[in-house]
N, C-alpha and C. Protein backbone atom coordinates (compact mmCIF):
# COMPACT_ATOMS: atom_id res chain seq x y z
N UNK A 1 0.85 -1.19 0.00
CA UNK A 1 0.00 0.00 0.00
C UNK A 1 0.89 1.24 0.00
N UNK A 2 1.46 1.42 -0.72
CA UNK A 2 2.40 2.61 -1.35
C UNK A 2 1.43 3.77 -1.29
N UNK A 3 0.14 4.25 -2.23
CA UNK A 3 -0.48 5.15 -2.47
C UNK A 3 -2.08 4.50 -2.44
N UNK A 4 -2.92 5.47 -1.98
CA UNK A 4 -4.16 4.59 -1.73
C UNK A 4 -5.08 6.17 -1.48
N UNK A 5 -6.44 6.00 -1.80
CA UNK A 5 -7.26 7.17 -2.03
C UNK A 5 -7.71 6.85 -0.37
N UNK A 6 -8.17 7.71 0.29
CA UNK A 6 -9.00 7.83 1.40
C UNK A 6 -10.20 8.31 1.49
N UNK A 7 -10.89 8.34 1.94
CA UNK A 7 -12.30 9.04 2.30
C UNK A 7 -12.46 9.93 3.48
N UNK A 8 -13.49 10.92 3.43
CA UNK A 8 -13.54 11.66 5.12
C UNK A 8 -13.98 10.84 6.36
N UNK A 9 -14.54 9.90 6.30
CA UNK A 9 -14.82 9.06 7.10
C UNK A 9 -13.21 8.43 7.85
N UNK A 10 -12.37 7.98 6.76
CA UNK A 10 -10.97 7.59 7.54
C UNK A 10 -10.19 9.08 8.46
N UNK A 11 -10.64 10.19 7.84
CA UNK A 11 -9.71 11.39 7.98
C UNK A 11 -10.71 11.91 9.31
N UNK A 12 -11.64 11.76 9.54
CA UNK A 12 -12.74 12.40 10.85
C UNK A 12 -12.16 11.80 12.18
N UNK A 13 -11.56 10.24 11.86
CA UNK A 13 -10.80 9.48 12.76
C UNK A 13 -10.07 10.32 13.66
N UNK A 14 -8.96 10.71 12.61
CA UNK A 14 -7.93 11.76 13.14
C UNK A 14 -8.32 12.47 14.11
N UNK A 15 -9.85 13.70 14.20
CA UNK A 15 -9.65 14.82 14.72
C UNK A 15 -10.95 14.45 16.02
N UNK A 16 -11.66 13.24 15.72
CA UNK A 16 -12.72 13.06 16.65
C UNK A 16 -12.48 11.35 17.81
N UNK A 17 -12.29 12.14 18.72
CA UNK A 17 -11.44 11.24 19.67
C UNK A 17 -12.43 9.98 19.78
N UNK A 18 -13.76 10.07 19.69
CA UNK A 18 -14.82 9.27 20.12
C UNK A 18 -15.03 7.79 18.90
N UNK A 19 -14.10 8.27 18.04
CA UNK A 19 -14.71 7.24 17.14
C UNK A 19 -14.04 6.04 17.14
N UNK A 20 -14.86 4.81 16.34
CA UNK A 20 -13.91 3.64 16.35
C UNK A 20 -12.94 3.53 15.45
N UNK A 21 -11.92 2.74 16.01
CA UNK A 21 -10.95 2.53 14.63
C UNK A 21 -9.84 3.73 14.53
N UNK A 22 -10.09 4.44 15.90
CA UNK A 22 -9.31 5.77 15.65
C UNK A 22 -7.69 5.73 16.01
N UNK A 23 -7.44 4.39 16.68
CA UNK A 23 -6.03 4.20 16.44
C UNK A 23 -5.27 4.37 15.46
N UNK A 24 -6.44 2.67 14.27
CA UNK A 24 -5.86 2.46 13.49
C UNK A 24 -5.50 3.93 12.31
N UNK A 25 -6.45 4.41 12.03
CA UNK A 25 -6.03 5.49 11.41
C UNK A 25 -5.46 6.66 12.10
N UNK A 26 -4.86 6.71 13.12
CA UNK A 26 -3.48 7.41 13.58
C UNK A 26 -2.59 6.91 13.31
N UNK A 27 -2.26 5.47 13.19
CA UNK A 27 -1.12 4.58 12.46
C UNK A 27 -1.28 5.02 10.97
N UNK A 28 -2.12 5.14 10.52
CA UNK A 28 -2.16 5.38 8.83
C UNK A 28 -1.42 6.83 8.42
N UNK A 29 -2.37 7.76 9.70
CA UNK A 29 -1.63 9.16 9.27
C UNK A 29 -0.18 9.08 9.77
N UNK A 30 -0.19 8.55 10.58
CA UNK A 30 1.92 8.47 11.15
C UNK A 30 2.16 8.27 9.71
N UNK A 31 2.25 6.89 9.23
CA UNK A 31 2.95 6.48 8.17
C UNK A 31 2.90 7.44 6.93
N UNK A 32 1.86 8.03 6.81
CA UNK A 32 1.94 9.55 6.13
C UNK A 32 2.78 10.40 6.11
N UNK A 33 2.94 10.68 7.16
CA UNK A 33 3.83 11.92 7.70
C UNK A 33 4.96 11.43 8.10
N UNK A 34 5.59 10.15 7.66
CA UNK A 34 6.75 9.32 8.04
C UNK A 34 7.37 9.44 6.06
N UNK A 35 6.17 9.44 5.36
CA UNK A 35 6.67 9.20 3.70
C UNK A 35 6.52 7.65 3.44
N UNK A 36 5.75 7.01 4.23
CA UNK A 36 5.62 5.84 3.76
C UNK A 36 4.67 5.51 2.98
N UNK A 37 3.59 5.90 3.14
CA UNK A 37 2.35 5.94 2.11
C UNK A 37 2.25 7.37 1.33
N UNK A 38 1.71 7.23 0.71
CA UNK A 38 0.59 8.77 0.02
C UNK A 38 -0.44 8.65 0.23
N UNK A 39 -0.94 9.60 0.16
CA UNK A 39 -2.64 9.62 0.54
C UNK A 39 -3.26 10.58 -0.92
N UNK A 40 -4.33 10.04 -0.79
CA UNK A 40 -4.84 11.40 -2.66
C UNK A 40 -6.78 11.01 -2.05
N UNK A 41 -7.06 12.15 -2.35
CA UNK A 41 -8.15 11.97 -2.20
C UNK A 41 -9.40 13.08 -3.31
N UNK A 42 -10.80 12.87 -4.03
CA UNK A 42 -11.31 14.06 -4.53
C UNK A 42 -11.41 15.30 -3.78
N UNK A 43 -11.27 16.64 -4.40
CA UNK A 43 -11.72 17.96 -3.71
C UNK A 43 -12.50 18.06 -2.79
N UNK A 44 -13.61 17.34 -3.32
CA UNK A 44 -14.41 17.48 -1.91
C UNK A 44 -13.89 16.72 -0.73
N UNK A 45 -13.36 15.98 -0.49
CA UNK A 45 -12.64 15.40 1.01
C UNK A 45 -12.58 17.05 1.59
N UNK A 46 -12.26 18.44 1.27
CA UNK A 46 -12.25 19.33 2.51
C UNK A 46 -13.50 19.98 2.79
N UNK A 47 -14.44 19.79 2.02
CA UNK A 47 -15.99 20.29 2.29
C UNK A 47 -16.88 18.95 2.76
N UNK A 48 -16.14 18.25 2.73
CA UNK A 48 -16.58 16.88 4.03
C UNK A 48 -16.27 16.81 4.85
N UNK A 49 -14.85 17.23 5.07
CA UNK A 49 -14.49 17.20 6.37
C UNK A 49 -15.08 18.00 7.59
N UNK A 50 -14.81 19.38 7.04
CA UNK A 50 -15.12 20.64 7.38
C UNK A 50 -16.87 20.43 7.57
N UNK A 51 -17.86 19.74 6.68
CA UNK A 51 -19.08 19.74 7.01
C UNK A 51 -19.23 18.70 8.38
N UNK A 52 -18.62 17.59 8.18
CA UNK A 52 -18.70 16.82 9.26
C UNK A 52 -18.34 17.29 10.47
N UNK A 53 -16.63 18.45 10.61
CA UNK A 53 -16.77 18.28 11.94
C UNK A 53 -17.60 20.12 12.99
N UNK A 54 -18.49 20.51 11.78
CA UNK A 54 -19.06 21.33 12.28
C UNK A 54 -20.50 20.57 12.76
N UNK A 55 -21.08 19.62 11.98
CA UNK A 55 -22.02 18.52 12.43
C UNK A 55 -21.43 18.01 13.32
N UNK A 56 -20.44 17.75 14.16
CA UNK A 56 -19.91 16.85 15.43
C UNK A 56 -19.59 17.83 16.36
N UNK A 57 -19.46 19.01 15.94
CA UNK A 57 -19.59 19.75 17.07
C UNK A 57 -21.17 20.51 17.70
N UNK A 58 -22.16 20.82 16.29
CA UNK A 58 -23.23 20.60 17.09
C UNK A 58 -23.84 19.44 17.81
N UNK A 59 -23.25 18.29 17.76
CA UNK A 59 -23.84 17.08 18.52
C UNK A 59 -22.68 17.37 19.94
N UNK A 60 -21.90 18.15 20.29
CA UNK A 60 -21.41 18.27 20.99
C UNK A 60 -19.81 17.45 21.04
N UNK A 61 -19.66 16.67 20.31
CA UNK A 61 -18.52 15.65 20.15
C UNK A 61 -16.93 16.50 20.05
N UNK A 62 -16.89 17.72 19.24
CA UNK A 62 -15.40 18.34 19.33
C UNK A 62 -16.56 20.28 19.37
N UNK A 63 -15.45 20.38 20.19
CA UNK A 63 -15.37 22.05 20.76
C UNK A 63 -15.23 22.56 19.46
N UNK A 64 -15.72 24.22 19.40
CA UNK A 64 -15.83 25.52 18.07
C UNK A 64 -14.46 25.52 18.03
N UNK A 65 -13.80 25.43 18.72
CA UNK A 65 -12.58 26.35 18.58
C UNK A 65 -11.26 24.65 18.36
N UNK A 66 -11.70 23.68 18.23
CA UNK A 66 -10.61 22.50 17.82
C UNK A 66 -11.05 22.44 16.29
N UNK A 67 -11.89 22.87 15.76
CA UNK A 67 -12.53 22.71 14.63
C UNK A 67 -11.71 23.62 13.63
N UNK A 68 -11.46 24.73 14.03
CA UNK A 68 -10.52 25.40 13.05
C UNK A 68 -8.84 24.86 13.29
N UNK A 69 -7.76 24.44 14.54
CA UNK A 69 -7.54 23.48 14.48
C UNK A 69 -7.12 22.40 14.03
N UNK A 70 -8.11 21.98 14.00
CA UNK A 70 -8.20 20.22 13.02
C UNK A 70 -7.91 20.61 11.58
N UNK A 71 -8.79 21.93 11.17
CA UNK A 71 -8.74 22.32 9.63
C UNK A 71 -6.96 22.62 9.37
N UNK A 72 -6.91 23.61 10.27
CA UNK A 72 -5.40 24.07 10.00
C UNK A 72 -4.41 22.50 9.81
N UNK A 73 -4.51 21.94 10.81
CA UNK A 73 -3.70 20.49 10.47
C UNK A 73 -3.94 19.70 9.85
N UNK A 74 -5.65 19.90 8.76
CA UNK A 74 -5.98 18.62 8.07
C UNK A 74 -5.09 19.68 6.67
N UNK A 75 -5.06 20.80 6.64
CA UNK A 75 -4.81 21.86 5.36
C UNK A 75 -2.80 21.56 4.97
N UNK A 76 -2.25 21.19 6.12
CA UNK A 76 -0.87 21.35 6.34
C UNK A 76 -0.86 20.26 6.19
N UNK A 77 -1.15 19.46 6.04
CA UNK A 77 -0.68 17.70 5.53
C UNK A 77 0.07 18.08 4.02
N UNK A 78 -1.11 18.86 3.56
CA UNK A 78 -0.79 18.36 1.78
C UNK A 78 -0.91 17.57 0.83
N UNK A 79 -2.08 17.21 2.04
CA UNK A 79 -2.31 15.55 0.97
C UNK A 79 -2.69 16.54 -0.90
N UNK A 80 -2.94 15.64 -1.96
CA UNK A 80 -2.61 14.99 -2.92
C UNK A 80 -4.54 15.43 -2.30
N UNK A 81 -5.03 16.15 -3.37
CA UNK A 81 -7.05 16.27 -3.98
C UNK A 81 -6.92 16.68 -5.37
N UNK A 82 -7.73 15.49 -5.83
CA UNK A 82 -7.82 15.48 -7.30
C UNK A 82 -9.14 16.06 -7.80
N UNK A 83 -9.37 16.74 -8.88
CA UNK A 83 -11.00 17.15 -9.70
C UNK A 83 -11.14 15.56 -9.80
N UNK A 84 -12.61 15.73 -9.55
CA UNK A 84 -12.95 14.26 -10.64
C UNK A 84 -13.89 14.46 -11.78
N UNK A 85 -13.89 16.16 -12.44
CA UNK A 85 -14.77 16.49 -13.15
C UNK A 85 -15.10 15.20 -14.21
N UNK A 86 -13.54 14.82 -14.51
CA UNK A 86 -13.63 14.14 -16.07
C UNK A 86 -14.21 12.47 -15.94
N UNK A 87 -14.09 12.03 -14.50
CA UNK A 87 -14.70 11.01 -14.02
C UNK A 87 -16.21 10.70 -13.91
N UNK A 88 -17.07 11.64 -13.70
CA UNK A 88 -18.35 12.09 -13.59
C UNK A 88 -18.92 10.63 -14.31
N UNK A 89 -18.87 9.98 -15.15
CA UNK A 89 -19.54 8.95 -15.81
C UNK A 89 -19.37 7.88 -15.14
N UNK A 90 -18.09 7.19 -14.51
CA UNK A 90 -17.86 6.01 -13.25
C UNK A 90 -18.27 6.98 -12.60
N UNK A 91 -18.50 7.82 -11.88
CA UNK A 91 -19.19 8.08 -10.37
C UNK A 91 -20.58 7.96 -10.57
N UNK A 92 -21.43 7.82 -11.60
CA UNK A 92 -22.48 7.84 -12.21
C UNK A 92 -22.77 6.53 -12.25
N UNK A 93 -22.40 5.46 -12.82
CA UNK A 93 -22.21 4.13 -13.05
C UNK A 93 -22.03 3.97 -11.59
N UNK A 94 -21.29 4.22 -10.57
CA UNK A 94 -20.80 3.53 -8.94
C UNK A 94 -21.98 3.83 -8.57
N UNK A 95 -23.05 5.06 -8.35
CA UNK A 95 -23.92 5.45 -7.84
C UNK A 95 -25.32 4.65 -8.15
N UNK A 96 -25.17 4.29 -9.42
CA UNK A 96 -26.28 3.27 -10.14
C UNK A 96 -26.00 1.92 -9.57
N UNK A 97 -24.81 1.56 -9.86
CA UNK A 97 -24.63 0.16 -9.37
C UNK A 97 -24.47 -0.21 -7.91
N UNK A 98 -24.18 0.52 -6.51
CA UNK A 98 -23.85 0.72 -5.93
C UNK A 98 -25.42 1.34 -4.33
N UNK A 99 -26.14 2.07 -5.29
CA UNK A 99 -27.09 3.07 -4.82
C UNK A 99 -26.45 3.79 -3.71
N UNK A 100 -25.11 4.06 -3.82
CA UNK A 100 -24.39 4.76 -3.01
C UNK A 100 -24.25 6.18 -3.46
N UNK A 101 -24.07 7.47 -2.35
CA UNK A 101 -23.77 8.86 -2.93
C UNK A 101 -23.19 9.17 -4.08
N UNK A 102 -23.22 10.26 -4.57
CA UNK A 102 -21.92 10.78 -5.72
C UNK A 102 -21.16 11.31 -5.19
N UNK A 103 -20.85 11.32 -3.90
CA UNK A 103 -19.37 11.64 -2.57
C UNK A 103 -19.20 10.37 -2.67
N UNK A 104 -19.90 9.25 -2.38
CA UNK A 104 -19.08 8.06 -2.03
C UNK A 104 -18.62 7.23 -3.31
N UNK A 105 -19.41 7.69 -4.43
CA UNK A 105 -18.80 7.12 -5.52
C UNK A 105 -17.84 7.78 -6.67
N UNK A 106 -17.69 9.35 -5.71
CA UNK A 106 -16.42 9.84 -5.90
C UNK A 106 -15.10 9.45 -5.95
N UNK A 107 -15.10 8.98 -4.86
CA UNK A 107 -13.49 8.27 -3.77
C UNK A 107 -13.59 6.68 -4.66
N UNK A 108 -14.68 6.13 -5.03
CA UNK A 108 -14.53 5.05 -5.87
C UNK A 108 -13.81 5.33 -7.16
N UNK A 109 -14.21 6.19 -7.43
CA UNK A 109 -13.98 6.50 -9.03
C UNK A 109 -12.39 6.84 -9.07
N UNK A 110 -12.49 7.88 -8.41
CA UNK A 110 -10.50 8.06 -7.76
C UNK A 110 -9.62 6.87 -8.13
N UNK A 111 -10.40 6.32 -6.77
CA UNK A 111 -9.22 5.08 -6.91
C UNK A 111 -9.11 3.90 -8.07
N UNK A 112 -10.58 3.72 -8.56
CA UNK A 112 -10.56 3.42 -9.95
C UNK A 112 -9.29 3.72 -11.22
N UNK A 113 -9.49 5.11 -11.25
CA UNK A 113 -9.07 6.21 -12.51
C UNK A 113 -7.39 5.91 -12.00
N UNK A 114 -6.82 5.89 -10.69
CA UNK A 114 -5.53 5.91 -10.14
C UNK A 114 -4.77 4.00 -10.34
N UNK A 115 -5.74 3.36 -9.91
CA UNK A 115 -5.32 2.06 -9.85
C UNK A 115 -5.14 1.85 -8.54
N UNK A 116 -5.39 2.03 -7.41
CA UNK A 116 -4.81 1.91 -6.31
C UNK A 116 -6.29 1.61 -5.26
N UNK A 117 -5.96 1.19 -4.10
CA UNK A 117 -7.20 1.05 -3.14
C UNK A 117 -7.39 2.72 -2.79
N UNK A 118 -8.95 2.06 -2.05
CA UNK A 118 -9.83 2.67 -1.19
C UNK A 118 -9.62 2.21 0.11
N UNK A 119 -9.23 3.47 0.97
CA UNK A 119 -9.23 2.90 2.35
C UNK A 119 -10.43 3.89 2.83
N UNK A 120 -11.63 2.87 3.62
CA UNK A 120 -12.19 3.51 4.22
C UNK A 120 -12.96 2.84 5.34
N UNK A 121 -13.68 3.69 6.38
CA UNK A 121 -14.12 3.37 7.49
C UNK A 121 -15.68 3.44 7.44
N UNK A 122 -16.16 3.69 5.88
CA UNK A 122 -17.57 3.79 6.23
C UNK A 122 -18.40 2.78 6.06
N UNK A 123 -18.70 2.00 6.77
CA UNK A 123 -19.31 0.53 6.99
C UNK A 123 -20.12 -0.19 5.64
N UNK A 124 -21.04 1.10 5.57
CA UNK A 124 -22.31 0.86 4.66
C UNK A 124 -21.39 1.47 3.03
N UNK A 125 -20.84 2.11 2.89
CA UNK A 125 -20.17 1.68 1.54
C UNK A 125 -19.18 0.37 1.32
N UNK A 126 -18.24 -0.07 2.43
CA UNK A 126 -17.90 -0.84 2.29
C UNK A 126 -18.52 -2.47 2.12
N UNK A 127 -20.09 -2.54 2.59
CA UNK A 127 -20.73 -3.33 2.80
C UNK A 127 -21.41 -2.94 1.30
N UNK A 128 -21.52 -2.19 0.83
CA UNK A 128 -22.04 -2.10 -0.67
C UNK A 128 -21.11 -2.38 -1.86
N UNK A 129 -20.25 -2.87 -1.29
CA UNK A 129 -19.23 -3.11 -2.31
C UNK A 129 -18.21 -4.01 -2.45
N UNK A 130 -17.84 -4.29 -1.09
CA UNK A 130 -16.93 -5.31 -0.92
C UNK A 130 -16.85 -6.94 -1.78
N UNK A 131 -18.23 -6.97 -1.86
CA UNK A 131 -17.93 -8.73 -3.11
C UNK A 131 -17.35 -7.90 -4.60
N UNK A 132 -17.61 -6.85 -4.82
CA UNK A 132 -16.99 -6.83 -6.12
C UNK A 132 -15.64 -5.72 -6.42
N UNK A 133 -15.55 -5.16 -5.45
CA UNK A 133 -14.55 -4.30 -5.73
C UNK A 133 -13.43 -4.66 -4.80
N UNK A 134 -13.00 -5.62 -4.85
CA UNK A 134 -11.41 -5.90 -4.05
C UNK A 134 -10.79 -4.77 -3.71
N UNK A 135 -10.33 -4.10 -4.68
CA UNK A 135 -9.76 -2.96 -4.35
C UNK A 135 -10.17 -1.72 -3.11
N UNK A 136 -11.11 -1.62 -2.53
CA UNK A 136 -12.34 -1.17 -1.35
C UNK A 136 -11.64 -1.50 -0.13
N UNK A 137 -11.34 -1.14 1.17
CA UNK A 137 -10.38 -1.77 2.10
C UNK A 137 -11.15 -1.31 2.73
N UNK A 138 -10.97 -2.12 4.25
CA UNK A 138 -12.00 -1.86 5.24
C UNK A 138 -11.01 -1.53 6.24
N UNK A 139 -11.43 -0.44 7.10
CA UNK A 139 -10.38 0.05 7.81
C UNK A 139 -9.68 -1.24 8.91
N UNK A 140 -11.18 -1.79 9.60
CA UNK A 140 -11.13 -2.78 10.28
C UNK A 140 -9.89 -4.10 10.04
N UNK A 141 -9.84 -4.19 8.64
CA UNK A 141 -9.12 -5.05 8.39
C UNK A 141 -7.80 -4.80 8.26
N UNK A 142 -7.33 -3.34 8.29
CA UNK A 142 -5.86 -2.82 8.53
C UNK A 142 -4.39 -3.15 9.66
């Protein structure tokens, strides 16, 4: 696993102490920030992020003020966000076949178009996909 697309669901890990699996993806971002992996993800990964952890802070889960924060340190990584304008037809096709979002069949299409896995933590896409897309990684199984 040299280079591998992520989702906001693996990256929410990082900044929200409460969740499961939040080790394992502190081991993922180490190895990030070590140069052992790459990470690439679509544009929108920062208007997911950013939507999610203003939704986790009205549920009370992270404070106003860790939220900008989290942004500043999710912004200083540097990960690697790709357009997927020209993809639009597999995210179209993932969404049909899949009945999954056009966010979640974004990060499909990515890693599609790249050749490389999907690492992600979100149960119900991974459960929508896992018999046919090998390439799909479940965080759990990391």
């Amino acid at each position: 696993m040299n280079r591998s697309v992520i989702d906001a669901s693996l990256v929410l890990k990082w900044y929200l102490s409460d969740e499961e699996f939040g080790e394992t993806s502190l081991r993922l971002l180490q190895r990030y920030l070590d140069g052992d992996v790459e990470f690439l993800a679509p544009t929108l990964l920062e208007y997911e992020v950013l939507n999610a952890l203003v939704y986790a802070q009205r549920k009370g889960r992270i404070e106003p003020e860790s939220i900008s924060l989290a942004l500043e340190g999710f912004f200083d990584l540097g990960m690697e966000l790709a357009p997927v304008t020209d993809l639009f037809p597999r995210i179209l096709f993932f969404c049909q076949t899949y009945k999954c979002t056009a966010y979640d069949s974004s990060y499909l299409a990515l890693a599609e178009a790249e050749g490389v896995d999907l690492i992600t933590a979100d149960r119900k896409l991974f459960d929508a996909v896992k018999n046919n897309l090998k390439w799909v990684r479940w965080i759990g199984d990391l």
